[in-house]
Protein backbone atom coordinates (compact mmCIF):
# COMPACT_ATOMS: atom_id res chain seq x y z
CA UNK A 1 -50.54 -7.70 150.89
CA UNK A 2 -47.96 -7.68 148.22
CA UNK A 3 -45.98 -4.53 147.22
CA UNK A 4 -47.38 -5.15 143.05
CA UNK A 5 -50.80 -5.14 145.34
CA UNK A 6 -50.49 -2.29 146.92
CA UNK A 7 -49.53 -0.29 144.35
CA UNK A 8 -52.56 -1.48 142.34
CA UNK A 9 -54.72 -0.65 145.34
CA UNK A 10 -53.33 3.10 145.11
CA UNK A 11 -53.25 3.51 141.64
CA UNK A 12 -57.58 2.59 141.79
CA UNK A 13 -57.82 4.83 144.72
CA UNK A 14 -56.20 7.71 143.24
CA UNK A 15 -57.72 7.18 140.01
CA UNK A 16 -61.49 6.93 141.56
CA UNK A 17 -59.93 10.92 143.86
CA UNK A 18 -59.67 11.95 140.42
CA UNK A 19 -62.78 10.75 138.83
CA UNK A 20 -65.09 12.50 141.81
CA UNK A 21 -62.80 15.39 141.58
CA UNK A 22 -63.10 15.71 137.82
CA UNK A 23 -66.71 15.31 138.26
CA UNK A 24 -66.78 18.55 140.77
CA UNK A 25 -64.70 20.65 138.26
CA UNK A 26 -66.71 23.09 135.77
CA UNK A 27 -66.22 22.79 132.49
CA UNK A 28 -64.02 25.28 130.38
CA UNK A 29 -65.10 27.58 127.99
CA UNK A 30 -63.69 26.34 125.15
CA UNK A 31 -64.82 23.00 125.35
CA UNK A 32 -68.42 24.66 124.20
CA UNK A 33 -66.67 26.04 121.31
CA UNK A 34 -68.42 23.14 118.89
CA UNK A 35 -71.59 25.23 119.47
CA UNK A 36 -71.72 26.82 116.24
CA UNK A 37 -74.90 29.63 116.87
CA UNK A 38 -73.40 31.72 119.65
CA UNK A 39 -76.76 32.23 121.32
CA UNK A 40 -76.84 28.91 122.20
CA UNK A 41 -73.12 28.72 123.60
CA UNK A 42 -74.05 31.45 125.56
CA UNK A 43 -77.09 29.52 126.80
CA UNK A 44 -74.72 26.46 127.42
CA UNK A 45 -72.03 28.73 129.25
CA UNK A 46 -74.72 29.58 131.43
CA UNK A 47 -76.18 26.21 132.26
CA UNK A 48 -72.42 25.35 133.01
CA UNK A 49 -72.06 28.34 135.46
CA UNK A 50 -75.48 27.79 136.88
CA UNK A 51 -74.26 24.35 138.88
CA UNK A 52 -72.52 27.06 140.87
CA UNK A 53 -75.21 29.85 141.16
CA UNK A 54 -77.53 26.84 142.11
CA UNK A 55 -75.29 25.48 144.69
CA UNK A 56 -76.22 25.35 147.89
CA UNK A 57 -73.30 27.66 148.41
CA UNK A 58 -74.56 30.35 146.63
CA UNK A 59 -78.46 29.87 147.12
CA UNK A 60 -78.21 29.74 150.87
CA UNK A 61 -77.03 33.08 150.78
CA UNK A 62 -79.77 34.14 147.72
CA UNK A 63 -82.86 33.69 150.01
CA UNK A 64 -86.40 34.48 148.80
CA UNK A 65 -87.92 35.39 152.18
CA UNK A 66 -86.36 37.17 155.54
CA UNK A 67 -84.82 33.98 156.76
CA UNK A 68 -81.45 33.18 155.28
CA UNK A 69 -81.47 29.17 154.47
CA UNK A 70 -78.10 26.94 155.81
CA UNK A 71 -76.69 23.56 154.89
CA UNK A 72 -76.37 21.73 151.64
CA UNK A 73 -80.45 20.96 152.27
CA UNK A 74 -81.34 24.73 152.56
CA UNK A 75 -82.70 24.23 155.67
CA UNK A 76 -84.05 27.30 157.94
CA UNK A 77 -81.15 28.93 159.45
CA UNK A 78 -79.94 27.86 162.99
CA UNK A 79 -80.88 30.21 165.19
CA UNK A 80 -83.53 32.08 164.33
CA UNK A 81 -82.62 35.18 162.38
CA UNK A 82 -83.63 37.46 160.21
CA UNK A 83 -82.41 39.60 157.04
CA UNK A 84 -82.80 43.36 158.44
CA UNK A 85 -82.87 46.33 156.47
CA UNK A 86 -79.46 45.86 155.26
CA UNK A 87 -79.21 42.60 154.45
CA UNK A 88 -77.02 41.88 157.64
CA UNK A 89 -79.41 41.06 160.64
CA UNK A 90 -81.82 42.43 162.88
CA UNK A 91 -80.43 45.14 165.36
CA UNK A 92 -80.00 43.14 168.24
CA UNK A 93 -78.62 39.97 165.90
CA UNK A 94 -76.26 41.06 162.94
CA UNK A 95 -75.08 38.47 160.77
CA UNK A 96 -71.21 39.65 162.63
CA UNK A 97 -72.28 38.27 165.73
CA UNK A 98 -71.82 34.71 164.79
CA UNK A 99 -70.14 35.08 161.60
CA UNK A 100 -66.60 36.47 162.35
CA UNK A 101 -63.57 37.07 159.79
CA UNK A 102 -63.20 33.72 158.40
CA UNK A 103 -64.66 30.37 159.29
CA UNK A 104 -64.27 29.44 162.86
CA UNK A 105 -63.57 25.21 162.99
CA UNK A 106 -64.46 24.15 166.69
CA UNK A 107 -68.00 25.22 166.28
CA UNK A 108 -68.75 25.04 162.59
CA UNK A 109 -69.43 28.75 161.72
CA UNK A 110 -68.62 29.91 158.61
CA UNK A 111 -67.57 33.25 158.51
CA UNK A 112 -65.84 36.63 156.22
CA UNK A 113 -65.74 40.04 157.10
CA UNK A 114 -67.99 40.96 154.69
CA UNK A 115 -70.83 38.35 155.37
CA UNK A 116 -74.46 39.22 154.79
CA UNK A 117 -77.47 37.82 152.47
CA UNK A 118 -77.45 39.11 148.92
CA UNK A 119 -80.63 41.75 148.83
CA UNK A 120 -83.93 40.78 148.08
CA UNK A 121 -83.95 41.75 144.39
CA UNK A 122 -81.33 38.90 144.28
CA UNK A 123 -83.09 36.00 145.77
CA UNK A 124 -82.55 32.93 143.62
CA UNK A 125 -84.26 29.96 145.71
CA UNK A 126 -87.27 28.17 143.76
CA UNK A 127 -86.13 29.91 140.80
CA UNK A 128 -85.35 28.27 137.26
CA UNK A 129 -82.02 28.72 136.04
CA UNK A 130 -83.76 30.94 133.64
CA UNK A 131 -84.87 33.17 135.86
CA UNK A 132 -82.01 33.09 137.72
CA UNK A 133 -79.66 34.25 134.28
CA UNK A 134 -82.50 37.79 133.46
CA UNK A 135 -82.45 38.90 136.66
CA UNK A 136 -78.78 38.42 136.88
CA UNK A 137 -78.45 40.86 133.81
CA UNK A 138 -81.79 43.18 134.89
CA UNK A 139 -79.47 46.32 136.18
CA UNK A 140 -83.06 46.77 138.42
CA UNK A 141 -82.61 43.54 139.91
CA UNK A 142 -78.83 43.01 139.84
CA UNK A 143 -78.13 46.59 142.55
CA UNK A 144 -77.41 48.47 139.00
CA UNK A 145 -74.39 46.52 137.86
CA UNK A 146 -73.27 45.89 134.41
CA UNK A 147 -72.80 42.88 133.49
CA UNK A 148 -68.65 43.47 133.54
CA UNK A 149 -69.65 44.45 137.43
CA UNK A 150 -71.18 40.78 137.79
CA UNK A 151 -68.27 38.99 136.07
CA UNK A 152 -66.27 41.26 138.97
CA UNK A 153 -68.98 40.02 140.99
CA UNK A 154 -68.16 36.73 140.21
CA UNK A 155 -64.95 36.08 139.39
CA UNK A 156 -63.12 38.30 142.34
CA UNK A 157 -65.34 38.87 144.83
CA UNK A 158 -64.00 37.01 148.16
CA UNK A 159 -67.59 36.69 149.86
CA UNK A 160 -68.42 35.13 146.23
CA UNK A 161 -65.06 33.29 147.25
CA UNK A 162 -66.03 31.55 150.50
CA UNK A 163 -68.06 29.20 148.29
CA UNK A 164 -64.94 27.12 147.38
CA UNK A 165 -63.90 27.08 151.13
CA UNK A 166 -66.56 26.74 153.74
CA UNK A 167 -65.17 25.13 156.18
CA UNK A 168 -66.74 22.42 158.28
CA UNK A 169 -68.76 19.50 156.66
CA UNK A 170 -69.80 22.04 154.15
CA UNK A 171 -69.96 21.08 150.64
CA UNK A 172 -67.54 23.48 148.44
CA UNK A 173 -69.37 24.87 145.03
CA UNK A 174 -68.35 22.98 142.08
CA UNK A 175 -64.96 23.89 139.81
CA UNK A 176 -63.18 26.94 141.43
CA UNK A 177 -63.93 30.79 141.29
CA UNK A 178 -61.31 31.41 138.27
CA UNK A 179 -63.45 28.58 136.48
CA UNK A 180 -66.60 30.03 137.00
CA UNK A 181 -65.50 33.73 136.22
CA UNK A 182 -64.20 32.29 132.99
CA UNK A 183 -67.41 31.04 132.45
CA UNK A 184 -69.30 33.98 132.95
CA UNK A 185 -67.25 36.20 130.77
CA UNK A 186 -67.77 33.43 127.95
CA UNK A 187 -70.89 34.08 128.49
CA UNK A 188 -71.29 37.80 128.36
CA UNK A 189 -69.18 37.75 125.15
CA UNK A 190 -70.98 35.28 123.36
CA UNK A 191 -73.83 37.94 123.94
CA UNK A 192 -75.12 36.71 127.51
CA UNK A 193 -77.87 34.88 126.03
CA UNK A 194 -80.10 33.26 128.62
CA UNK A 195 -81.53 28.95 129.11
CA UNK A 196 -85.51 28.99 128.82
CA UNK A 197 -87.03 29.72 131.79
């Protein structure tokens, strides 16, 4: 293969890197900013942010029932276990005793020192993105947080973190965390307006 060849060859491959990377990245607030009524660039913002919150990053750990979910198909986690009263396993099996400080390679495990399942009042699977955005903002739903504590939530939290580095074969969430807390914060200032349910 020629050298001229060659370079064509990279210049394609590079250029189709940074199409299916451009594709993964969340767009920025400001490119919403031709949305006149800001109800419905809040509602946009939101739909934006919500290819995160319905990742399979985030809705794995957003079950609906007592069995945290796994894997970008949300299948039944691997062993059997359960949610406990604190959101971090059954007595005899806490969420620590596989999950350690930070993802663990030969084996697959994810892990952070803080992991857990988000509490029942925030489960998101089967839920419209809708659904997803009022309980978000229903302080009775949300552990009593305002919605500057979710865009903390969001944009700084390091468990809400792991999503952008999980290890193994795992899929990372779309866009990065400083993306998607820009998003959010778009959203609560254009009056955090929510997509029909």
């Amino acid at each position: 293969m020629s050298a001229s060849m060659k370079r064509g060859l990279v210049m394609i491959l590079a250029s189709a890197a940074g199409s299916i990377a451009a594709a993964q990245d969340l767009r920025a607030p400001e490119t919403f900013s031709s949305i006149a009524n800001p109800s419905e660039r809040s509602r946009a913002l939101f739909v934006e942010a919500g290819r995160v919150l319905q990742h399979p990053r985030c809705v794995n750990c957003h079950p609906v029932g007592e069995r945290p979910t796994q894997g970008d198909d949300g299948h039944p986690h691997s062993p059997l276990v359960v949610r406990g009263a604190d959101d971090k396993g059954a007595i005899g099996l806490r969420c620590t005793t596989c999950h350690q400080n930070a993802n663990y390679e030969p084996s697959g495990v994810p892990g952070h020192p803080l992991w857990h399942v988000a509490p029942k009042s925030m489960a998101w699977q089967t839920k419209s993105l809708g659904q997803i955005c009022e309980q978000i903002k229903d302080p009775r739903r949300n552990g009593g947080k305002t919605l500057a504590a979710i865009h903390e939530h969001m944009a700084h939290d390091s468990l809400v973190g792991w999503a952008w580095t999980p290890g193994g074969k795992r899929e990372p969430a779309p866009g990065t965390q400083a993306q998607l807390g820009a998003l959010i914060a778009a959203w609560i200032q254009t009056g955090a307006a929510c997509p029909a349910t």
